[in-house]
Protein backbone atom coordinates (compact mmCIF):
# COMPACT_ATOMS: atom_id res chain seq x y z
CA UNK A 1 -16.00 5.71 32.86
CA UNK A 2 -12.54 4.07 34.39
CA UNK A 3 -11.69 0.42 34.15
CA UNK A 4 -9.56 -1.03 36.85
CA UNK A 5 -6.07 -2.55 36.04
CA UNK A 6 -7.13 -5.56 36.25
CA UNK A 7 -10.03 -5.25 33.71
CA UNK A 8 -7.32 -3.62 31.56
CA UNK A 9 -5.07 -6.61 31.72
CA UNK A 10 -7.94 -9.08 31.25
CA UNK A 11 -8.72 -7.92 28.24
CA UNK A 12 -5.40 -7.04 26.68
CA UNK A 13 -4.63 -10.98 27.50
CA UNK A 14 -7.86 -12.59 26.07
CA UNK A 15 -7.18 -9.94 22.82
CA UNK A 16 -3.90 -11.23 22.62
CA UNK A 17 -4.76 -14.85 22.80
CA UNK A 18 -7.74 -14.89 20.38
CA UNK A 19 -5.26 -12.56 18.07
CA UNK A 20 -2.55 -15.75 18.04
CA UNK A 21 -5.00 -18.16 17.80
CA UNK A 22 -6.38 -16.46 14.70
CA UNK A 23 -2.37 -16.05 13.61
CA UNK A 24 -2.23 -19.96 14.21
CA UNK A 25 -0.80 -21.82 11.35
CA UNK A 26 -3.21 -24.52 11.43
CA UNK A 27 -6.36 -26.69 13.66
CA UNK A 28 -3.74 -28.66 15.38
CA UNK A 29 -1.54 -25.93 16.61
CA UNK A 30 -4.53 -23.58 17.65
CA UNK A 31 -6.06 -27.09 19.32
CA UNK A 32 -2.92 -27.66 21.75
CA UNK A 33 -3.16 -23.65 22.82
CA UNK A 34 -6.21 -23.82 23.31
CA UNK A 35 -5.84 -27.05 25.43
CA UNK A 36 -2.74 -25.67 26.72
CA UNK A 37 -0.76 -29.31 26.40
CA UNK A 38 2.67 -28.71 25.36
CA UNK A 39 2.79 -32.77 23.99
CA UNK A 40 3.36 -31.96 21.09
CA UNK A 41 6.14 -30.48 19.12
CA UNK A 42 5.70 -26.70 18.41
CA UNK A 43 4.90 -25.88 15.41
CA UNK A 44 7.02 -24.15 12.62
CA UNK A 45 5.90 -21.22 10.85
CA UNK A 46 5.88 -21.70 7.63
CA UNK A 47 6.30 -18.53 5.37
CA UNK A 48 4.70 -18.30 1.48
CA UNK A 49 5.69 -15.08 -0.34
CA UNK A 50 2.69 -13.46 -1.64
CA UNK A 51 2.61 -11.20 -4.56
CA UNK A 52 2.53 -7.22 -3.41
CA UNK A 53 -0.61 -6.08 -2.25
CA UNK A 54 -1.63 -3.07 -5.18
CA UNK A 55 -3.20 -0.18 -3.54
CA UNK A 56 -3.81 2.18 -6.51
CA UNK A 57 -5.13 1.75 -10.02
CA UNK A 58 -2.75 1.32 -12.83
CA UNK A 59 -1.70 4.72 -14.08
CA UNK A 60 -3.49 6.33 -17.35
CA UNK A 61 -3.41 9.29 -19.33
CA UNK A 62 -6.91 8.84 -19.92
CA UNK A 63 -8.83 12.05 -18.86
CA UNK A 64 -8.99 15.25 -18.76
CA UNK A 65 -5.94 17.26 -17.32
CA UNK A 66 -5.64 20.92 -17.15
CA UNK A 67 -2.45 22.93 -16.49
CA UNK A 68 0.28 25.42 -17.63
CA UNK A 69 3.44 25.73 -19.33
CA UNK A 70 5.85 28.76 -19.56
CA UNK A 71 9.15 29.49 -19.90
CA UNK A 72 11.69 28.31 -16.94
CA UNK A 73 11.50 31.63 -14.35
CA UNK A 74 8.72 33.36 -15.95
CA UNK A 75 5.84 33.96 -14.22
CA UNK A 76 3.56 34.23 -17.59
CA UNK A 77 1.57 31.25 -17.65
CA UNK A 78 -0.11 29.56 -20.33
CA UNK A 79 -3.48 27.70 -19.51
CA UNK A 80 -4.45 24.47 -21.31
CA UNK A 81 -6.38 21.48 -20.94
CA UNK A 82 -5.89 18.37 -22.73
CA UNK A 83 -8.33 15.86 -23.24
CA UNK A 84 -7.05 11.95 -23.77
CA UNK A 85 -8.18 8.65 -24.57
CA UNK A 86 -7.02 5.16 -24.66
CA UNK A 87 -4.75 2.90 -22.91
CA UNK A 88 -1.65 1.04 -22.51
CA UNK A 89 1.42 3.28 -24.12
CA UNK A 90 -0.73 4.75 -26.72
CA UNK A 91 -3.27 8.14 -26.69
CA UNK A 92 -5.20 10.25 -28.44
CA UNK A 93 -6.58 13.60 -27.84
CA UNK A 94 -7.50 17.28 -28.44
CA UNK A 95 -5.68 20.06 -26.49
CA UNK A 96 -7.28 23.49 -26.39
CA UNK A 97 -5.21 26.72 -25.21
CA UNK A 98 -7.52 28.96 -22.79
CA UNK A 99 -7.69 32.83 -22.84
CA UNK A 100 -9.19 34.75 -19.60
CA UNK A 101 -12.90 34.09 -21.71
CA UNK A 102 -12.56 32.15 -24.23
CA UNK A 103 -10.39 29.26 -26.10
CA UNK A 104 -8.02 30.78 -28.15
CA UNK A 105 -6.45 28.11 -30.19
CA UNK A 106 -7.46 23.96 -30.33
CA UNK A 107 -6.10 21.09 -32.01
CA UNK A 108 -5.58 17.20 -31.86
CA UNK A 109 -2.62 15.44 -29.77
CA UNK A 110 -1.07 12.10 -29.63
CA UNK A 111 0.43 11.13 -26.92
CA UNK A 112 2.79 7.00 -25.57
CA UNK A 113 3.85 6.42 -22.38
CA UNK A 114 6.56 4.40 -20.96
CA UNK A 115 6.91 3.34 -17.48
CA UNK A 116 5.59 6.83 -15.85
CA UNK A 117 7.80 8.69 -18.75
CA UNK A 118 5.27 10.27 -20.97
CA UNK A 119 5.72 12.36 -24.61
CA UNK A 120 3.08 13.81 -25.94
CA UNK A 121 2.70 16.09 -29.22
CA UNK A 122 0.48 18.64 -29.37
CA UNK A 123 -0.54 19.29 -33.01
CA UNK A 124 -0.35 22.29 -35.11
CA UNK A 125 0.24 24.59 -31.85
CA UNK A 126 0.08 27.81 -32.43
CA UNK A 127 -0.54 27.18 -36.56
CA UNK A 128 2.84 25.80 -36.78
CA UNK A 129 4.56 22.48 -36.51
CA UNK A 130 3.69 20.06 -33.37
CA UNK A 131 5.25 21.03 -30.01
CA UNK A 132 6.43 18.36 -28.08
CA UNK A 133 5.79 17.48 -24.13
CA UNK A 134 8.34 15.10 -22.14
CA UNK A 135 8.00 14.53 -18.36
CA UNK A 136 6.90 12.18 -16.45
CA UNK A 137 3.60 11.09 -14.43
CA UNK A 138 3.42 10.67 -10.92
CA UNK A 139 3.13 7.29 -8.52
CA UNK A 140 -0.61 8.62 -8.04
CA UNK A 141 -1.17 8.90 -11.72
CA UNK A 142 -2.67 12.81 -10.89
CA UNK A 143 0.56 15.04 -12.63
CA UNK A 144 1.99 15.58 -15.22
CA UNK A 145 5.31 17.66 -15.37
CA UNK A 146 7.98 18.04 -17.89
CA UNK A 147 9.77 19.95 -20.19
CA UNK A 148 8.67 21.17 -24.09
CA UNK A 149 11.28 19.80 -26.26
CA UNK A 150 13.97 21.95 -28.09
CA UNK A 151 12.74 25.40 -25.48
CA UNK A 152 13.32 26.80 -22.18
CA UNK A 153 9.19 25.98 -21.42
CA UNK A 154 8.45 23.88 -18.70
CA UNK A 155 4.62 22.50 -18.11
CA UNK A 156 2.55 20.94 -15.05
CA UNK A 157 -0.79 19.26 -15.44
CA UNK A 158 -3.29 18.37 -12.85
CA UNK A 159 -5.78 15.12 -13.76
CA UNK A 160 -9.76 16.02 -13.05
């Protein structure tokens, strides 16, 4: 199927007519185009700011997010999921450590957030005193990445 150039330019005119009447700023203005008289003054565009448009959902920790941490250049990776809940700057949790078969250690977490800078404490890791996660969450809201406090461990977490 081919369209001649005038059929081509028809329609790219009436398109962009009916697109700036539809852009008009009010009845009277779109009245005089569509009339065509030019008695009257044009019209001035008037311009009201309009909050941001908010594509994505606020960011939460709440979830389940599952991930690694290991010491900076070391390819020996430890596998863990943490589960949160509740909102705001404050969460709670449990975090389980995952062998190839089974769960080999499990405890509670807390966890605040400010901005997309996030701390969380894992609780009695590995029988001891709490660990403690800083990093920060993406624009999406789907990573976490960061640093263990006091150690050379870094960690990444993916949100399911």
């Amino acid at each position: 199927m081919s369209f001649s150039k005038q059929t081509i330019a028809l329609v790219t005119l009436v398109t962009t007519l009916s697109t700036g009447l539809s852009l008009a700023p009010n009845s009277a203005t779109a009245q005089v185009v569509r009339q065509g008289r030019s008695d009257r003054a044009p019209a001035t565009p008037s311009v009201h700011p309009q909050r941001p448009l908010r594509l994505t959902a606020p960011q939460t920790l709440s979830g389940t997010w599952q991930g690694n941490m290991h010491a900076a250049g070391d390819d020996a990776l430890s596998y863990l999921t943490l589960q949160m809940t509740g909102g705001g700057s404050s969460y709670q949790g449990t975090w389980q450590l995952e062998g190839q078969d089974e769960i080999l250690q499990a405890g509670t977490l807390s966890a605040s957030k400010q901005g997309n800078t996030i701390t969380i404490s894992l609780e009695q890791f590995n029988g001891n005193q709490a660990i403690v996660l800083t990093g920060i969450v993406n624009a999406n809201g789907t990573t976490l990445s960061g640093q263990v406090v006091n150690s050379t461990f870094v960690f990444y977490f993916t949100k399911n």
